[in-house]
C-alpha atoms as a PDB file:
ATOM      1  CA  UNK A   1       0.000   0.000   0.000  1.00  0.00           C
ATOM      2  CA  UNK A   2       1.325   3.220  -0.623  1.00  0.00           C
ATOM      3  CA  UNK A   3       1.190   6.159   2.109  1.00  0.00           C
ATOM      4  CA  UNK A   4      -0.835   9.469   1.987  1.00  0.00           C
ATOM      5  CA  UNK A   5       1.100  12.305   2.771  1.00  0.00           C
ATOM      6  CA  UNK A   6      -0.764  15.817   3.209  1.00  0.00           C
ATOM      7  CA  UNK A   7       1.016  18.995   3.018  1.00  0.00           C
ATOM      8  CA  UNK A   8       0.619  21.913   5.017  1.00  0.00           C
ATOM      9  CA  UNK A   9      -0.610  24.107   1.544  1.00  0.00           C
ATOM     10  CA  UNK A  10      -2.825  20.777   0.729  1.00  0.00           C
ATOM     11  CA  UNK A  11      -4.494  20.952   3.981  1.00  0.00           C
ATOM     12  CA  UNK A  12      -4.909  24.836   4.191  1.00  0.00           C
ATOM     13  CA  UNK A  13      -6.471  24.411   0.511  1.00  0.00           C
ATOM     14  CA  UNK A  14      -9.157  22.029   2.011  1.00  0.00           C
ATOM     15  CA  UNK A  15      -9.696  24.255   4.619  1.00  0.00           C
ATOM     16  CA  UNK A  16     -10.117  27.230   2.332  1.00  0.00           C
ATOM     17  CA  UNK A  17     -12.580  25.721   0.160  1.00  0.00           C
ATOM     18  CA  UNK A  18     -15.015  24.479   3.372  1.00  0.00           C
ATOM     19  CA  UNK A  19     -15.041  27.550   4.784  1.00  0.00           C
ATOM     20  CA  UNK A  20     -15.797  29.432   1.233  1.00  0.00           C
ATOM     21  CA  UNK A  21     -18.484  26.526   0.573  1.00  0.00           C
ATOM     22  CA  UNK A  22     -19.802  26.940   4.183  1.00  0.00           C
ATOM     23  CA  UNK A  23     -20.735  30.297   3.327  1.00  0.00           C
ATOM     24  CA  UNK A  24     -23.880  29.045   1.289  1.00  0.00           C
ATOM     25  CA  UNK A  25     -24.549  25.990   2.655  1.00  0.00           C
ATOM     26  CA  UNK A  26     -22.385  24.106   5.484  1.00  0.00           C
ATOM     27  CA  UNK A  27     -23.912  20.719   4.522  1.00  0.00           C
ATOM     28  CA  UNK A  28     -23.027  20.810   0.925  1.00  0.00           C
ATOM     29  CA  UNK A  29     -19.151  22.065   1.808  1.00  0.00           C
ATOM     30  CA  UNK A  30     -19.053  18.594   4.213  1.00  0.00           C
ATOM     31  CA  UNK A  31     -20.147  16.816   1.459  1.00  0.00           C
ATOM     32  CA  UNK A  32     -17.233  18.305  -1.007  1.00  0.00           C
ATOM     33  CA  UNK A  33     -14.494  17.781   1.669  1.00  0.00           C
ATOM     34  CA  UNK A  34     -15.386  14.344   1.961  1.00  0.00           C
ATOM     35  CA  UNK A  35     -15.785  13.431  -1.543  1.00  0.00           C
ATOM     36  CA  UNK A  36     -11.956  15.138  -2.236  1.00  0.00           C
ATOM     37  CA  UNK A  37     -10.686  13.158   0.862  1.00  0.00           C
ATOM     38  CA  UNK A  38     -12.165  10.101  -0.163  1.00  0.00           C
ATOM     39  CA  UNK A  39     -10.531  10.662  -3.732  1.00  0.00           C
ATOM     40  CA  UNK A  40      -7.001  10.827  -2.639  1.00  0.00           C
ATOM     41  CA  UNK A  41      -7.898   7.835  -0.386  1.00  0.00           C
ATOM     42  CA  UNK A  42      -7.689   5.740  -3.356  1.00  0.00           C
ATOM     43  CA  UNK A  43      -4.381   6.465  -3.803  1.00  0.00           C
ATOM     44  CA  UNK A  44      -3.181   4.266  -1.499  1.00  0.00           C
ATOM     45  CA  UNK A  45      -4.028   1.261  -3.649  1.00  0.00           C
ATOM     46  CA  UNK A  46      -3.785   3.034  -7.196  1.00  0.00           C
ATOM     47  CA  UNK A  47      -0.973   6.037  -7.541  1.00  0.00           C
ATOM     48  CA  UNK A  48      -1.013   6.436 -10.622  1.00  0.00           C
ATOM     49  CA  UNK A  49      -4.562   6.651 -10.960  1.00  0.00           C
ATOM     50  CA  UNK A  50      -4.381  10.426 -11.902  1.00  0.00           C
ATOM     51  CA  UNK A  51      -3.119  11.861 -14.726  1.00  0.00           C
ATOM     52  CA  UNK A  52      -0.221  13.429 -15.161  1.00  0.00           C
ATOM     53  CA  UNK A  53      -0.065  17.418 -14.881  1.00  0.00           C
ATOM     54  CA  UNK A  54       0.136  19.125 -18.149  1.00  0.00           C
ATOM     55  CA  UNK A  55       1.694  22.410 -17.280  1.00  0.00           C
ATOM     56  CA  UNK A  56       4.577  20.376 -15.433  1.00  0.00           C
ATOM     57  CA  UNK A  57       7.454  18.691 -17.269  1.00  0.00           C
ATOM     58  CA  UNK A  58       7.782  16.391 -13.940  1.00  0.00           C
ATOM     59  CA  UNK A  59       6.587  12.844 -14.698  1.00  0.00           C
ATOM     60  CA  UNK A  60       5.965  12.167 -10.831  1.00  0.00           C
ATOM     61  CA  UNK A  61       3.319  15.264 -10.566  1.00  0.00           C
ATOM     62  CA  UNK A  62      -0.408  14.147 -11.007  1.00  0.00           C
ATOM     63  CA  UNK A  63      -3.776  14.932 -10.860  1.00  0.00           C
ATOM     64  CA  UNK A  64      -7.100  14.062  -9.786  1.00  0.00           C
ATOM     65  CA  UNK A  65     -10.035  15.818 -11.163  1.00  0.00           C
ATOM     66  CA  UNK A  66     -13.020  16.157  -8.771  1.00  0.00           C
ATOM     67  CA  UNK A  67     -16.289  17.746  -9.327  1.00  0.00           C
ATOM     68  CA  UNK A  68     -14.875  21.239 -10.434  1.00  0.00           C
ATOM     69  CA  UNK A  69     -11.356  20.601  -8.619  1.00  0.00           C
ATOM     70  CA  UNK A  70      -7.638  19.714  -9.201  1.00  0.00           C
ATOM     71  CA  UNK A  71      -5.583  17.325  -6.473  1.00  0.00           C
ATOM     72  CA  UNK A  72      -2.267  17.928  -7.200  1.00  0.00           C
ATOM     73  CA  UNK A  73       0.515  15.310  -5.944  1.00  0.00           C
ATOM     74  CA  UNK A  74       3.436  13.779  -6.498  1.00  0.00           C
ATOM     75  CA  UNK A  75       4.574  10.092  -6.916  1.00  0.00           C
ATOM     76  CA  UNK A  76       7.660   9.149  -4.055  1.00  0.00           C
ATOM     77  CA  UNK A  77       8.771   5.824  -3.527  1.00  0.00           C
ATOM     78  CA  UNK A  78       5.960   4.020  -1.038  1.00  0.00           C
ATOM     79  CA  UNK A  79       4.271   7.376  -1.440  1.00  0.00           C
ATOM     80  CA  UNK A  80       2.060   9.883  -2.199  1.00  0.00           C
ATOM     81  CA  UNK A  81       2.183  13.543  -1.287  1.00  0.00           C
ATOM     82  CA  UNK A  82      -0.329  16.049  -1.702  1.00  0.00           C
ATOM     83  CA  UNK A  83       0.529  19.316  -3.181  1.00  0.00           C
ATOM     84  CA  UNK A  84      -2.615  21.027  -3.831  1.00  0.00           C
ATOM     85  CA  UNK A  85      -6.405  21.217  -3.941  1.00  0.00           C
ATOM     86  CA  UNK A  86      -6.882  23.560  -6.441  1.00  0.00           C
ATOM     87  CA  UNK A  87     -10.025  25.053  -8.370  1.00  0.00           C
ATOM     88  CA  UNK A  88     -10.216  23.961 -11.797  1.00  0.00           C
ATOM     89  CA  UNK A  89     -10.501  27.448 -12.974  1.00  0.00           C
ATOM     90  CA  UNK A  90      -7.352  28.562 -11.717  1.00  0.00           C
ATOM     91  CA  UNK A  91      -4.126  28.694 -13.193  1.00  0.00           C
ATOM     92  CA  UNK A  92      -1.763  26.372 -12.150  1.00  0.00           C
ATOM     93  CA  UNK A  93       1.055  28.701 -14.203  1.00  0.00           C
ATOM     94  CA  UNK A  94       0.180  31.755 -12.213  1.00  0.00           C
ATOM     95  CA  UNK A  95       0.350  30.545  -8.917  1.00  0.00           C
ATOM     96  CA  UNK A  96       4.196  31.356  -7.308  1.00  0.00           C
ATOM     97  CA  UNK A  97       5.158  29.696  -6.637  1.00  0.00           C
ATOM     98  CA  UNK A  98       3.838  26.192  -8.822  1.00  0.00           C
ATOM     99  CA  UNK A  99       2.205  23.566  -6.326  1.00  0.00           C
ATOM    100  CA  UNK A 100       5.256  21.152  -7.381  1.00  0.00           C
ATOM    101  CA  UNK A 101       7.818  23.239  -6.720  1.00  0.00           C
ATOM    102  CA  UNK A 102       6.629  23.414  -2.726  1.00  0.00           C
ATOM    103  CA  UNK A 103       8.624  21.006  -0.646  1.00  0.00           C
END
């Protein structure tokens, strides 16, 4: 099995998008949170389930697309580490800095 490691940014990201969510409806914001979680969860038995992230030349940086958003992590040996939980309307290119360059 391969192990699930959150980042700090990751984390914050999830935490953003609740409490923006939360704003209309606090149910409905639960409900995205756990679908995203339960996403990476799958992970652990399939990393390289997502595909691969086009605006980075790194093989190892991946995506899963959920509902409207973008999990962003990167293949390690025995693991997986979240970058990012990013809208899908955002650009990845604009952000400084890039969710794969974060260590």
């Amino acid at each position: 099995m391969t192990r699930i490691e959150w980042t700090e940014p990751a984390v914050a990201d999830l935490e953003n998008i609740q409490d923006y969510i939360a704003r209309d409806s606090a149910e409905y914001a639960d409900a995205i949170i756990e679908r995203l979680i339960l996403s990476v969860d799958q992970l652990e038995a399939f990393p390289d389930s997502g595909r691969r992230v086009p605006e980075s030349a790194d093989p190892k940086v991946r995506e899963l697309l959920v509902e409207s958003y973008r999990i962003i992590y990167r293949k390690r040996k025995g693991a997986v580490q979240i970058l990012a939980v990013v809208h899908g309307a955002r650009h990845l290119t604009q952000m400084k800095p890039n969710p794969w360059s974060r260590r």
